[in-house]
Each structure stands twice: as structure tokens, then as C-alpha cells.
Protein backbone atom coordinates (compact mmCIF):
# COMPACT_ATOMS: atom_id res chain seq x y z
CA UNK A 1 87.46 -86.57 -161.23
CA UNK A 2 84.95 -86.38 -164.31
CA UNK A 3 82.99 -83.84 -162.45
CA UNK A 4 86.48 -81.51 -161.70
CA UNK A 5 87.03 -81.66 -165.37
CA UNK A 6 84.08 -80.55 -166.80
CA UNK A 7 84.02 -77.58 -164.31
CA UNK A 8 87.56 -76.56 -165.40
CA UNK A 9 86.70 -77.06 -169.13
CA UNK A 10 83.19 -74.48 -168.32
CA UNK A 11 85.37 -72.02 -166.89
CA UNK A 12 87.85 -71.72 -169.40
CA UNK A 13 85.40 -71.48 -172.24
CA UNK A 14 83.79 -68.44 -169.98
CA UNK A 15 87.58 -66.96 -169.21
CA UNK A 16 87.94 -67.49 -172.95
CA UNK A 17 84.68 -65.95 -174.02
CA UNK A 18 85.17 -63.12 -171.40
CA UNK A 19 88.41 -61.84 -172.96
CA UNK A 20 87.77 -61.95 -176.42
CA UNK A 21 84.50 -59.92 -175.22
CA UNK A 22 86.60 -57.58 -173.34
CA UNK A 23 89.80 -57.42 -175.96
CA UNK A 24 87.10 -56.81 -178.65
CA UNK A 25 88.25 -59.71 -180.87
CA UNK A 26 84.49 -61.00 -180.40
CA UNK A 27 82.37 -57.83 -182.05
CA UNK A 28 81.80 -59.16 -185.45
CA UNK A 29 79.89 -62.09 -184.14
CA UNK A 30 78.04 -60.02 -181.59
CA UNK A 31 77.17 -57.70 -184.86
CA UNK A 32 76.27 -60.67 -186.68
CA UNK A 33 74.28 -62.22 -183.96
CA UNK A 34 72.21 -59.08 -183.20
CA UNK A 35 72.47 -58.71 -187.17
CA UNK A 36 70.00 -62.24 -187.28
CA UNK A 37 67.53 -61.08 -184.07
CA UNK A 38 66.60 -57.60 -185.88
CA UNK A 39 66.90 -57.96 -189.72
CA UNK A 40 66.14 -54.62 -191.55
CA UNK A 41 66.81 -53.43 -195.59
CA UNK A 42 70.42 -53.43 -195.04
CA UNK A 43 72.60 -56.75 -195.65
CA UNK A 44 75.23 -57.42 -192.84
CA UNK A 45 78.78 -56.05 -193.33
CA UNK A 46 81.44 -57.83 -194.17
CA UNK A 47 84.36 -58.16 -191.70
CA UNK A 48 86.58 -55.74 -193.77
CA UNK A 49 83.75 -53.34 -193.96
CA UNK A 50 83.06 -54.09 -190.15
CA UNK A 51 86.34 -53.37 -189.43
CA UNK A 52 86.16 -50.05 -191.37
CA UNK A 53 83.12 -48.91 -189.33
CA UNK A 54 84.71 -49.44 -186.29
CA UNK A 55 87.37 -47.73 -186.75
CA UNK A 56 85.37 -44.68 -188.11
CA UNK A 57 82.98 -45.25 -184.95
CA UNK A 58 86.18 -44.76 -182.75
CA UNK A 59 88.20 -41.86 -184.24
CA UNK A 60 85.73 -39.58 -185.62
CA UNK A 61 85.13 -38.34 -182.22
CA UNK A 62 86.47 -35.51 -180.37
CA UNK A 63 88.93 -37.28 -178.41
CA UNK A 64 90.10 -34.68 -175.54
CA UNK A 65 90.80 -35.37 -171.72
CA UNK A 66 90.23 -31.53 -170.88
């Protein structure tokens, strides 16, 4: 029974993890994450300024199906 539990409890923490990765909800701790494993000059954004960015990132684009 202990051993059923635990596997539910691993596999909703990876659904869980796997749709905040896929919704996007998750990208300002990947940023900060891969912020800490390559440090430069420039200190991390904050989340409003993160936010910003990404939306910048997104729409400045050409955005055409034909």
C-alpha cells in the first residue's frame, strides 16, 4: 500500500511539473536556474521585468501564417 502511494505521489509531482512546463507558468525558475549555472555581468531579471521580456520576445515577431 506504502509502495502504491509513493508511486502516485511521483507521478503527480511529474504531471504537475510537466504542465506548468508546458503552460509556461514554470519559465522564471527555468531562467533563474540557468541564470545560477552561467552567471555573466548582467544581474537576473526580476519577474515583472521577466515578464516584460517575454512578452517582447513573443510579439515583436512577424507573426504571419502565409
Amino acid at each position: 500500500m506504502r509502495h502504491a502511494a509513493k508511486k502516485t505521489s511521483r507521478f503527480l509531482r511529474r504531471f504537475w511539473r510537466g504542465l506548468r512546463e508546458w503552460c509556461g507558468d514554470s519559465a522564471y525558475e527555468s531562467y533563474l536556474r540557468s541564470k545560477g549555472a552561467h552567471p555573466d555581468l548582467s544581474p537576473a531579471l526580476t519577474p515583472a521585468e521577466f515578464y516584460v521580456e517575454q512578452l517582447n520576445r513573443r510579439y515583436s515577431r512577424p507573426n504571419r501564417c502565409c
